[in-house]
Protein backbone atom coordinates (compact mmCIF):
# COMPACT_ATOMS: atom_id res chain seq x y z
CA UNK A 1 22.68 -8.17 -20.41
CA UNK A 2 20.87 -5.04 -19.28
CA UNK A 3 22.79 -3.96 -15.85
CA UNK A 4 20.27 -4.16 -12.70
CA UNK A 5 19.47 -0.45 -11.45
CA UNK A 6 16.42 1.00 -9.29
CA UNK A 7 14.96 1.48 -12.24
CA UNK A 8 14.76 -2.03 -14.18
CA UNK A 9 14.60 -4.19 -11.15
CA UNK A 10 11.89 -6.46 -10.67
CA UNK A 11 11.70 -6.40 -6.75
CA UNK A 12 11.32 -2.60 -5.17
CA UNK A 13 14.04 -4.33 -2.18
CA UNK A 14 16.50 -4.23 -4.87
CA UNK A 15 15.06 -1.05 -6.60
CA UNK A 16 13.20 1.44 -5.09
CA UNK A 17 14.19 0.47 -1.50
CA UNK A 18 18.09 -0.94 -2.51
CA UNK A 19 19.19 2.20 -0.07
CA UNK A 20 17.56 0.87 2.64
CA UNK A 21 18.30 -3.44 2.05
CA UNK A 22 21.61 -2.79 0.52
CA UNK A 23 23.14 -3.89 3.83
CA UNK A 24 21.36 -7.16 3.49
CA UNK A 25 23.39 -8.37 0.30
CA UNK A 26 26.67 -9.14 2.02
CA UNK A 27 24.27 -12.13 3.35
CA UNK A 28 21.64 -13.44 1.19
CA UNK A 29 22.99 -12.45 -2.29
CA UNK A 30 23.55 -15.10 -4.67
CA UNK A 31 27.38 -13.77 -3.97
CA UNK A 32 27.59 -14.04 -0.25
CA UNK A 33 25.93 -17.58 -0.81
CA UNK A 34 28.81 -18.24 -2.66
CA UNK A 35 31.10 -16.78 0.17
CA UNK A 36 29.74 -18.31 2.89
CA UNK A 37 29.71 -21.77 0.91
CA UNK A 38 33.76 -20.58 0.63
CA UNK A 39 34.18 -20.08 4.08
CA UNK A 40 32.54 -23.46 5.32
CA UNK A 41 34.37 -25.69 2.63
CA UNK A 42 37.74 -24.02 4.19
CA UNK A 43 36.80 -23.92 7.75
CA UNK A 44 35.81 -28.08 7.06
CA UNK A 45 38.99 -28.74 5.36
CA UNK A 46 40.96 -26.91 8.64
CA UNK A 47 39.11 -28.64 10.64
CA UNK A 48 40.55 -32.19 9.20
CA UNK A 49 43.47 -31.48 9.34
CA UNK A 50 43.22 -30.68 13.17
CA UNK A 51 41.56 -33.65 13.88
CA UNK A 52 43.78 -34.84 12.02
CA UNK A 53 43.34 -37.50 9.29
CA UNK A 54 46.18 -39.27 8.63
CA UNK A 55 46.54 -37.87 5.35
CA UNK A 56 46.66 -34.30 6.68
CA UNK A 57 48.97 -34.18 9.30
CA UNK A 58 51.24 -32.83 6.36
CA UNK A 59 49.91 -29.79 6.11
CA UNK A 60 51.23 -27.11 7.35
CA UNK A 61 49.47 -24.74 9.40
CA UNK A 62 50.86 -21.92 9.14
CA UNK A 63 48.90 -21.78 5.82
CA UNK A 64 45.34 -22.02 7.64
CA UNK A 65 45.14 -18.16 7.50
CA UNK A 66 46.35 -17.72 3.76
CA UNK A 67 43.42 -20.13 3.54
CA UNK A 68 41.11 -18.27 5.14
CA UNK A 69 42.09 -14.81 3.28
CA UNK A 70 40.02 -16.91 0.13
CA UNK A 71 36.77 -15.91 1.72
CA UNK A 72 37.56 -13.06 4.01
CA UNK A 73 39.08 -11.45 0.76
CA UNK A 74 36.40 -12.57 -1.76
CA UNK A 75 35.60 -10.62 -4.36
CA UNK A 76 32.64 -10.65 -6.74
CA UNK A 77 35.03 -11.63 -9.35
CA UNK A 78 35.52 -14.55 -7.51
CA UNK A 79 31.90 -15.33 -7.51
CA UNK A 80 31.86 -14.39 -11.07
CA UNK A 81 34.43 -17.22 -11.40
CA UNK A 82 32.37 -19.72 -9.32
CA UNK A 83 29.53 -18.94 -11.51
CA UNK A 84 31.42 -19.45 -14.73
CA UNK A 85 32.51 -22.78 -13.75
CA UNK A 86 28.88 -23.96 -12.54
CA UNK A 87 28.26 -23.09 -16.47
CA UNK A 88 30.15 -26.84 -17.26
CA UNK A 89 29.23 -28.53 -13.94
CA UNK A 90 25.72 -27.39 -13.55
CA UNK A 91 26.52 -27.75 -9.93
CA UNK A 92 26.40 -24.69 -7.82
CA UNK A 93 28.34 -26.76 -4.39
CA UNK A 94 30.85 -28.37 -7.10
CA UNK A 95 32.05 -25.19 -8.50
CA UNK A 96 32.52 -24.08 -4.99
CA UNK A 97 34.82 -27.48 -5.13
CA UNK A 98 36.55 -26.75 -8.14
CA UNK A 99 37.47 -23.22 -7.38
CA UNK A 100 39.01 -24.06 -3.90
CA UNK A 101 41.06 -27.00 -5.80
CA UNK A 102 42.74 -23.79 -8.15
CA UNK A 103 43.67 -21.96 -5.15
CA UNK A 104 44.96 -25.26 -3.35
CA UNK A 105 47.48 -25.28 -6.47
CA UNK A 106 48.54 -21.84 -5.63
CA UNK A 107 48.91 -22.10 -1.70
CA UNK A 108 51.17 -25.38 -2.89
CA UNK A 109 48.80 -27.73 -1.27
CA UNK A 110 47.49 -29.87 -4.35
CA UNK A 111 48.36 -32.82 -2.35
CA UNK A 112 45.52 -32.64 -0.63
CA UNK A 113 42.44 -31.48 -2.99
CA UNK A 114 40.81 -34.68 -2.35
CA UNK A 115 40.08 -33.23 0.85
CA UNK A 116 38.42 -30.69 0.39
CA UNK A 117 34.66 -31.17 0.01
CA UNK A 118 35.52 -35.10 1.76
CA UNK A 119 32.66 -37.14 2.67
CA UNK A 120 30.25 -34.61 2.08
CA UNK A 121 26.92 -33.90 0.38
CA UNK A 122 25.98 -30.66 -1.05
CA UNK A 123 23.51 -30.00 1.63
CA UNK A 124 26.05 -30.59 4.62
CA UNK A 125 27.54 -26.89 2.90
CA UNK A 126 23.88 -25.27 2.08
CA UNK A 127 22.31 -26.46 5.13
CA UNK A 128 25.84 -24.83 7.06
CA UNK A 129 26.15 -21.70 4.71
CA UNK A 130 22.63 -20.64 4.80
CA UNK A 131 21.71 -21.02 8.90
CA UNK A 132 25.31 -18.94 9.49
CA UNK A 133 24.45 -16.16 7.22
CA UNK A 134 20.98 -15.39 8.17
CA UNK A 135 22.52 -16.02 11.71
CA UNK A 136 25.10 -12.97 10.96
CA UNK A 137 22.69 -10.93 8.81
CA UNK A 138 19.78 -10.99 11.88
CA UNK A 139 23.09 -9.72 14.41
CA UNK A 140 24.42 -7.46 12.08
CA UNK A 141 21.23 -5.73 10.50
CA UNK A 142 18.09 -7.04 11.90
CA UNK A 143 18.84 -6.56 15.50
CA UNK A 144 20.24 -2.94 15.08
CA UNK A 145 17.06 -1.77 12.97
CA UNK A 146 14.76 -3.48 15.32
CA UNK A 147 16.69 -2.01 18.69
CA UNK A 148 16.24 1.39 17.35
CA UNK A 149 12.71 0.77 17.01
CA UNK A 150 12.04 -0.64 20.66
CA UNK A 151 14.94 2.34 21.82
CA UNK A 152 12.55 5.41 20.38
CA UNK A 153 9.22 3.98 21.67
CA UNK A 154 11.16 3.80 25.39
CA UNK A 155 12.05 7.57 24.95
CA UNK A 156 8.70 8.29 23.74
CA UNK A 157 7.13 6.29 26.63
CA UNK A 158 9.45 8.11 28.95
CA UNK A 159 8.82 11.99 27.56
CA UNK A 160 4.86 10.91 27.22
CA UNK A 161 4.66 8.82 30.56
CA UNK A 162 2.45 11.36 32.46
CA UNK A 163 -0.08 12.57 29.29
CA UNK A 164 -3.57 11.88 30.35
CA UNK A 165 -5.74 10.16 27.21
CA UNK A 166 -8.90 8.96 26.66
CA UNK A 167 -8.71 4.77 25.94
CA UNK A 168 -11.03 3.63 22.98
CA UNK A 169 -12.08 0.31 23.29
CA UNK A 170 -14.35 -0.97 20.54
CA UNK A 171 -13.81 2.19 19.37
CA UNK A 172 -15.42 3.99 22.11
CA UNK A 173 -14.62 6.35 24.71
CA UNK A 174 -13.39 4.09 27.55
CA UNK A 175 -11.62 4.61 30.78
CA UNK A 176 -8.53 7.30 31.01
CA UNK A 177 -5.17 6.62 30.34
CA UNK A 178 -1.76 7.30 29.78
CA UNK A 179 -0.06 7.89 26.42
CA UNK A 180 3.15 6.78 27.89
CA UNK A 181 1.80 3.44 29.31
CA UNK A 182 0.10 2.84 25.89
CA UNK A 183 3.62 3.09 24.01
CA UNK A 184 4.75 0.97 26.83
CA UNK A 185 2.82 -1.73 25.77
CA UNK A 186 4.12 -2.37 22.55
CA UNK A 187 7.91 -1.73 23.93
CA UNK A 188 7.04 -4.80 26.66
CA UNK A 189 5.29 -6.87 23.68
CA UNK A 190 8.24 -6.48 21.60
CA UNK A 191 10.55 -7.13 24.23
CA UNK A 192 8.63 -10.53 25.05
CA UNK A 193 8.79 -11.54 21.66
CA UNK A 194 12.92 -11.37 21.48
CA UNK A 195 12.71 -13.21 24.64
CA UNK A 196 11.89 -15.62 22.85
CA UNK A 197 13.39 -15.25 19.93
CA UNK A 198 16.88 -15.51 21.33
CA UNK A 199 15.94 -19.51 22.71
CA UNK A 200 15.71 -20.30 19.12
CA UNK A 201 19.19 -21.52 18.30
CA UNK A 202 20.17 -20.95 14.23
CA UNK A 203 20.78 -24.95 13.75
CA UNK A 204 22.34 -26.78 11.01
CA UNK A 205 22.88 -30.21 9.60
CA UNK A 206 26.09 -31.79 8.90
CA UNK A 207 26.37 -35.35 8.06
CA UNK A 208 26.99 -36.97 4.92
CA UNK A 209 24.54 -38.15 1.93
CA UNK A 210 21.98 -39.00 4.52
CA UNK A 211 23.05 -37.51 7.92
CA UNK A 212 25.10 -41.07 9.00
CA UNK A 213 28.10 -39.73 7.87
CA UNK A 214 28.28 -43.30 6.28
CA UNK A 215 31.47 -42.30 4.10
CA UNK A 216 33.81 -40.39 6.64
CA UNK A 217 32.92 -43.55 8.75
CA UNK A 218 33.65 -46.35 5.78
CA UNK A 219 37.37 -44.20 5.26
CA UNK A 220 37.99 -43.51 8.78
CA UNK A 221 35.44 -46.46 11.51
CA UNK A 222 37.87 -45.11 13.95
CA UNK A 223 37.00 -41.61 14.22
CA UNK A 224 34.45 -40.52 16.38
CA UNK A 225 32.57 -38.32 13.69
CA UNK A 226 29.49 -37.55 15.78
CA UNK A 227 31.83 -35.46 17.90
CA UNK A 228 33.68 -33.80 15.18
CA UNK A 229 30.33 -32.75 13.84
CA UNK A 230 29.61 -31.29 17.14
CA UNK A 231 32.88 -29.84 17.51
CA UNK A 232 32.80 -27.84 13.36
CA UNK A 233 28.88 -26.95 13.53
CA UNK A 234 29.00 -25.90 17.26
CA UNK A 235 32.87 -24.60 18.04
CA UNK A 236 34.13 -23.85 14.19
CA UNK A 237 30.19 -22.17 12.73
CA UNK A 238 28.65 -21.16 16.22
CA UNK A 239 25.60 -23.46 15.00
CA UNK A 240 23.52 -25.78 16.90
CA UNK A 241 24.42 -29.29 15.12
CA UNK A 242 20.63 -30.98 14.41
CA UNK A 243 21.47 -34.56 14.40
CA UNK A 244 20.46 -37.27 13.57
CA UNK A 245 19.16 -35.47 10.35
CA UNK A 246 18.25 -37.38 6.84
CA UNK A 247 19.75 -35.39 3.82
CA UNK A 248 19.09 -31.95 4.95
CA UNK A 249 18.24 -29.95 7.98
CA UNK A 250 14.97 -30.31 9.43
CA UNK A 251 14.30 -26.54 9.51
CA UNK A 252 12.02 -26.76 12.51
CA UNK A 253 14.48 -24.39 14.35
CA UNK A 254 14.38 -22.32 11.10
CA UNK A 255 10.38 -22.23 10.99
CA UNK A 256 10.22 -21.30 14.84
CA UNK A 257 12.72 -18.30 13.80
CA UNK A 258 10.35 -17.33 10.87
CA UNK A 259 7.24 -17.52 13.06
CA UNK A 260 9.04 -15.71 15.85
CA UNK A 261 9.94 -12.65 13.15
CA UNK A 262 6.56 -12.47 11.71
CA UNK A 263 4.83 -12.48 14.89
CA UNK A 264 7.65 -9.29 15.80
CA UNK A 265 6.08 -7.77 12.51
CA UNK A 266 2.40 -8.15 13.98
CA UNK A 267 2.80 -6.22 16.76
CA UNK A 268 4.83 -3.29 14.52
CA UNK A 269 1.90 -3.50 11.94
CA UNK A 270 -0.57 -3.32 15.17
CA UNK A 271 1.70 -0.05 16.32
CA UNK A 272 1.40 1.86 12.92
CA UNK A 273 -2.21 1.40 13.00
CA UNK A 274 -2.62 2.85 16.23
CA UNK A 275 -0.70 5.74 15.52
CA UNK A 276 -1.97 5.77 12.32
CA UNK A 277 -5.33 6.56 14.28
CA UNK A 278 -4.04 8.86 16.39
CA UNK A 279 -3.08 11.05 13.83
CA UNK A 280 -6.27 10.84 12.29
CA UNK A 281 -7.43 11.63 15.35
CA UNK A 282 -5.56 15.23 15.61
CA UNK A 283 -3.42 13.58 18.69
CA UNK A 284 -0.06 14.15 16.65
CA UNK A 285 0.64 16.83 14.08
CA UNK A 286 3.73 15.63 11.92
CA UNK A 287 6.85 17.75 11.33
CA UNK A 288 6.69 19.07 7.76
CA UNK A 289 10.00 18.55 5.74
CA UNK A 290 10.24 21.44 3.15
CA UNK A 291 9.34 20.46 -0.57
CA UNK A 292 7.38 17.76 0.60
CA UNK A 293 4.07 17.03 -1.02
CA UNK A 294 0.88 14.92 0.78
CA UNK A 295 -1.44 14.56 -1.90
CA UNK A 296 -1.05 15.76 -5.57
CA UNK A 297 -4.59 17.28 -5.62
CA UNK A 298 -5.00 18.34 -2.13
CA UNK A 299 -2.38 21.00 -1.19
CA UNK A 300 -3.08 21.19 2.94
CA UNK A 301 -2.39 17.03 3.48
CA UNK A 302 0.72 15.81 5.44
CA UNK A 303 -0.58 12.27 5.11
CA UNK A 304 0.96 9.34 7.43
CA UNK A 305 3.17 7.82 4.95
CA UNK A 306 5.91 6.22 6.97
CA UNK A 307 3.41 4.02 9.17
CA UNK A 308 1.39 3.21 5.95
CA UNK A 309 4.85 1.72 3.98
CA UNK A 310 5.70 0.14 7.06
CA UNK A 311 2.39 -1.85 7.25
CA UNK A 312 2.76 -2.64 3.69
CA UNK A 313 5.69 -3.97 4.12
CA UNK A 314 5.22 -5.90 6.95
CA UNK A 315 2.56 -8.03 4.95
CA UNK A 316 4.55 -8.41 2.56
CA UNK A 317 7.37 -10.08 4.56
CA UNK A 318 4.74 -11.72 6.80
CA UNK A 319 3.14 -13.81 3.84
CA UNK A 320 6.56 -15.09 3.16
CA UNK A 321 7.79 -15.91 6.49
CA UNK A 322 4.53 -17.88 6.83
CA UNK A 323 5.47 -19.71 3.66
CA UNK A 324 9.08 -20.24 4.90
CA UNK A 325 7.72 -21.55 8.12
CA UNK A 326 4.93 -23.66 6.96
CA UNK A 327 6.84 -25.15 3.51
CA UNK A 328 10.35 -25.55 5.08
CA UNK A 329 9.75 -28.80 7.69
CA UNK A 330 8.46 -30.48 5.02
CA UNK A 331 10.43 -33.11 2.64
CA UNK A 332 9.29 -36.06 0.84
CA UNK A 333 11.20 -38.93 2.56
CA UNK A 334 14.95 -37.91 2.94
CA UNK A 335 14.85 -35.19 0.65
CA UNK A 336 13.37 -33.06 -2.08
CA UNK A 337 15.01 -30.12 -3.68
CA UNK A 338 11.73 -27.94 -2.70
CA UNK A 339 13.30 -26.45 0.34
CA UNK A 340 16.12 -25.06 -2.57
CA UNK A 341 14.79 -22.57 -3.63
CA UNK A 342 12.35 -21.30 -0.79
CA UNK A 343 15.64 -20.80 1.09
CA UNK A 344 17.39 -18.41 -1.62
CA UNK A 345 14.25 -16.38 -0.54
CA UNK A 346 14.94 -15.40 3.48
CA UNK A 347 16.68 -11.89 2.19
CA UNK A 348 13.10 -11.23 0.34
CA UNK A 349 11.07 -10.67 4.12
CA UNK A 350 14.27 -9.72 6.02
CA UNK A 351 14.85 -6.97 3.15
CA UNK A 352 10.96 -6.14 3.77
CA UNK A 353 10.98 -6.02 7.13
CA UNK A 354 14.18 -3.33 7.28
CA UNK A 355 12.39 -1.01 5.16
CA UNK A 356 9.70 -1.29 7.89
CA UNK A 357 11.65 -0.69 10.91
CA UNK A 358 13.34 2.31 8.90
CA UNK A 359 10.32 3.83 8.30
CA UNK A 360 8.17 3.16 11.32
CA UNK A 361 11.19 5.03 13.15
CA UNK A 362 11.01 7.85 10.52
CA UNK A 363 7.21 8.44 11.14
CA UNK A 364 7.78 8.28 15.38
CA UNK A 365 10.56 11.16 14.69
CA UNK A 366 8.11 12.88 13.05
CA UNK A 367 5.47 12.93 15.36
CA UNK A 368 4.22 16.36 17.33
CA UNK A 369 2.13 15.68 20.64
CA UNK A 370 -0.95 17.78 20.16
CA UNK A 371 -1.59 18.30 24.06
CA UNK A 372 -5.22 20.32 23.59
CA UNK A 373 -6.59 17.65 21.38
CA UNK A 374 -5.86 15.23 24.06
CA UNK A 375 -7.44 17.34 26.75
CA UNK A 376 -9.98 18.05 25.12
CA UNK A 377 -10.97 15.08 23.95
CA UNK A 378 -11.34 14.21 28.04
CA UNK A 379 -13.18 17.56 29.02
CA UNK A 380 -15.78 16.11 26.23
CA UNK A 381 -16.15 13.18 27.79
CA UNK A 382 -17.03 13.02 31.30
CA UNK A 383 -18.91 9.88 31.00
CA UNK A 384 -15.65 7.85 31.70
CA UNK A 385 -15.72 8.25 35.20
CA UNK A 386 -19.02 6.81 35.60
CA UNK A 387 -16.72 3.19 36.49
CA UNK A 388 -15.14 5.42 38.93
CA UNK A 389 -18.03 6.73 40.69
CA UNK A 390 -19.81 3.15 40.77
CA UNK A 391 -16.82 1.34 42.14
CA UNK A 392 -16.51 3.67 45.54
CA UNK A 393 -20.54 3.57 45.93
CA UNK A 394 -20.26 -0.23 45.75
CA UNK A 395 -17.75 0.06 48.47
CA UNK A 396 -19.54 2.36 50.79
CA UNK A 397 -22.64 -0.56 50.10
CA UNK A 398 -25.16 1.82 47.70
CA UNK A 399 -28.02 0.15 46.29
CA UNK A 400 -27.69 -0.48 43.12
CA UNK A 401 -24.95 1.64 41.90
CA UNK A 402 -24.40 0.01 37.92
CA UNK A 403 -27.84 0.76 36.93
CA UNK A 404 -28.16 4.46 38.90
CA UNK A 405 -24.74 5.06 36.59
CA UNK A 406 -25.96 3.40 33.54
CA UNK A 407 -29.27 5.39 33.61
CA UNK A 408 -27.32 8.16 33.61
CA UNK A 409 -24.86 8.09 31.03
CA UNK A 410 -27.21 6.33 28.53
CA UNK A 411 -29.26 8.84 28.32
CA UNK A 412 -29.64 11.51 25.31
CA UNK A 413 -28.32 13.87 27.54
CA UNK A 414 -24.78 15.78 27.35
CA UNK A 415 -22.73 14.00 30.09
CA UNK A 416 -20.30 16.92 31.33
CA UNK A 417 -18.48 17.75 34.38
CA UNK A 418 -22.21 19.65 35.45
CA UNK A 419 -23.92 16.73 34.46
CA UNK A 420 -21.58 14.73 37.03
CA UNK A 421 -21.49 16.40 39.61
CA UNK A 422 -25.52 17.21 40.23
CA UNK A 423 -25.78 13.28 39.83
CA UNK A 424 -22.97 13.46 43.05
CA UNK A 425 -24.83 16.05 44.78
CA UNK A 426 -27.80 14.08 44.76
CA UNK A 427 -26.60 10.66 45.79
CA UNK A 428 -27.65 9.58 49.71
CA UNK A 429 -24.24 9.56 50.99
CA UNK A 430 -21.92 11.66 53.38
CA UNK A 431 -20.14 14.56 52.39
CA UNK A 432 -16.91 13.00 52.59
CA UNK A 433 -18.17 10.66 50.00
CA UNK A 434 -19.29 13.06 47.71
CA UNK A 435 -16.10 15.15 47.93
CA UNK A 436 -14.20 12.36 47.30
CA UNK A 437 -16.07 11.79 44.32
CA UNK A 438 -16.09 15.43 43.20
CA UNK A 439 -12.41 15.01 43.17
CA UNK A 440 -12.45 12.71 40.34
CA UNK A 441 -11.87 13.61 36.60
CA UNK A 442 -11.23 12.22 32.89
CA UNK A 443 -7.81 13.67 33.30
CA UNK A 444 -6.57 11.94 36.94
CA UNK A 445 -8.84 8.73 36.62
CA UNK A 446 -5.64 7.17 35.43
CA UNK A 447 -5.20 4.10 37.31
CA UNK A 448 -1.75 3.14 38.51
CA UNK A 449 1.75 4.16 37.10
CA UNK A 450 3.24 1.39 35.34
């Protein structure tokens, strides 16, 4: 078999981009599903024996960390191993089984194989394995990438807070702003948005064929397995324990994560856009790295890469969150294997979205504040203080103050600072007033400091 390189694999995550989602395989590989199916098979099997069933109250514990060295140490070979043994079972959670039995023969505790795997269904390990490593991969790598993010747009807000620029709404000129309070915005968005996203607990099920745990209660009415479901999901996994469940996990927890991630990738994709714009718009130049090349015909282009392959990418991962969320909650009865394979596919918009936050975060380091375009794109357009002007003659009581503004500005006429201020110095009102006014300009008509 042809060896998988940048340059043969199907998916640019694990080609072009593997620099950038390599970081993401240690949890949504077809390895680390392996590992993680390792770990909760052990941690289950520890946990039964400090219950303890009768059977287990043999064992001793000081081999509980030897046990846990199988998946701390794991090693692809071992997955290789897994996978060669699935070849006769044709059972991915039964090889995980098997290969646990072997290394119960070497820890000398083949007494008690049975136990491992006891009273369980394949999902009770899936529906554990796969909530605790997208759990560990959105602490370990999505919350770094997408902290950086939110950490540069405070800095910029912070070194741009007090940069007068004219607002386009509709595309038009519109009243005066701040370039600072505009990167603000999405900073506060995004901050919302994990508000929310941290009351969405990573929940799994655990409990038998059909969530009853009808076997562990036929071998053991005594034992109050509720709680010890509680007790391994919540206190062993650090999972919320969904119950009562049917076969699997109802994934509504997982779809509200999915919805809550691609609604984090909206407001990004809205963010590139704008600055996309404002590049276009001569508000940024962008720091040249030498040997780079913009266009392939046109030599003078330094082209706004990073925002467009982070837009890109954020579809992409959007459309497949959207599937995740919208395909996931539903099962026919108490299961179908549909939900399978969607869920081998959360690395596909986590991988999408990293590249994203990478290279939005390239393209902000790469900005260069053009300060002249922005003032002069205010000099040219003295009309925005028109709201200005109307809102303190509507205080003072002038008739009709809208319409004497919107005759003005509508006009074919240039609207600039002269234009202005010979409408002030011809308005019926006291000096004070018209001073007042006079003092008024595209570049301090700025409303309040957030």
């Amino acid at each position: 078999m042809q060896q998988l390189s940048e340059l043969n694999a199907i998916s640019p995550i694990d080609g072009r981009y593997r620099g950038k989602t390599v970081s993401l395989s240690r949890y949504f590989s077809e390895e680390a599903l392996i590992r993680y199916r390792v770990l909760v098979e052990i941690e289950y099997f520890i946990a039964l024996c400090e219950l303890p069933l009768p059977q287990l109250t043999g064992v001793d514990k000081n081999t509980f960390e030897p046990l846990r060295d199988i998946y701390r140490n794991f090693r692809s070979d071992d997955a290789r191993h897994i996978k060669e043994i699935e070849k006769t079972t044709n059972h991915d959670v039964k090889a995980v089984e098997y290969f646990i039995k072997k290394a119960f023969d070497q820890l000398g505790l083949e007494a008690f194989k049975e136990f491992i795997h006891f009273g369980l269904t394949s999902q009770d390990i899936n529906n554990t394995a796969i909530p605790l490593s997208t759990k560990e991969a959105f602490e370990d790598v999505y919350m770094p990438g997408l902290i950086a993010v939110i950490a540069k747009l405070k800095e910029l807000s912070v070194e741009w807070a007090n940069v007068p620029m004219l607002a386009r709404t509709h595309g038009q000129p519109a009243s005066p702003t701040r370039l600072g309070k505009e990167i603000g915005v999405f900073v506060e968005r995004l901050e919302e948005q994990l508000r929310l996203l941290f009351n969405i607990p990573f929940a799994a099920k655990f409990g038998g064929a059909t969530g009853n745990f009808n076997a562990h209660f036929v071998a053991y009415p005594k034992s109050d397995w509720k709680q010890f479901g509680n007790d391994f999901v919540e206190g062993t996994l650090g999972l919320k324990h969904s119950f009562p469940t049917t076969q699997i996990e109802h994934y509504d927890h997982f779809a509200a994560f999915f919805d809550a991630l691609k609604r984090i990738n909206t407001i990004i994709i809205d963010l590139d856009r704008d600055i996309w714009t404002y590049v276009s718009m001569d508000y940024f130049k962008q720091k040249i790295k030498a040997g780079e090349i913009g266009s392939s015909a046109m030599p003078h282009k330094v082209n706004p890469i990073d925002f467009e392959n982070s837009e890109g990418n954020l579809g992409i991962a959007n459309a497949i969150f959207e599937h995740l969320s919208a395909k996931l909650p539903l099962s026919r009865l108490q299961r179908d294997l549909t939900d399978s394979t969607v869920l081998r596919n959360i690395g596909v918009p986590m991988g999408h979205t990293i590249i994203s936050f990478e290279a939005t975060l390239k393209g902000l380091n790469k900005l260069l504040l053009n300060a002249d375009k922005f003032a002069e794109d205010l000099e040219k357009n003295w009309a925005v203080v028109a709201e200005a002007i109307q809102t303190i003659l509507r205080r003072e009581g002038y008739p009709n103050p809208y319409e004497a503004l919107k005759d003005l500005t509508r006009t074919n006429t240039v609207i600039d600072k002269n234009a202005i201020h010979n409408f002030i110095n011809g308005l019926n009102v006291s000096n004070n007033i018209k001073e007042e006014l006079m003092l008024i300009t595209p570049s301090n008509y700025l409303g309040i400091q957030p």
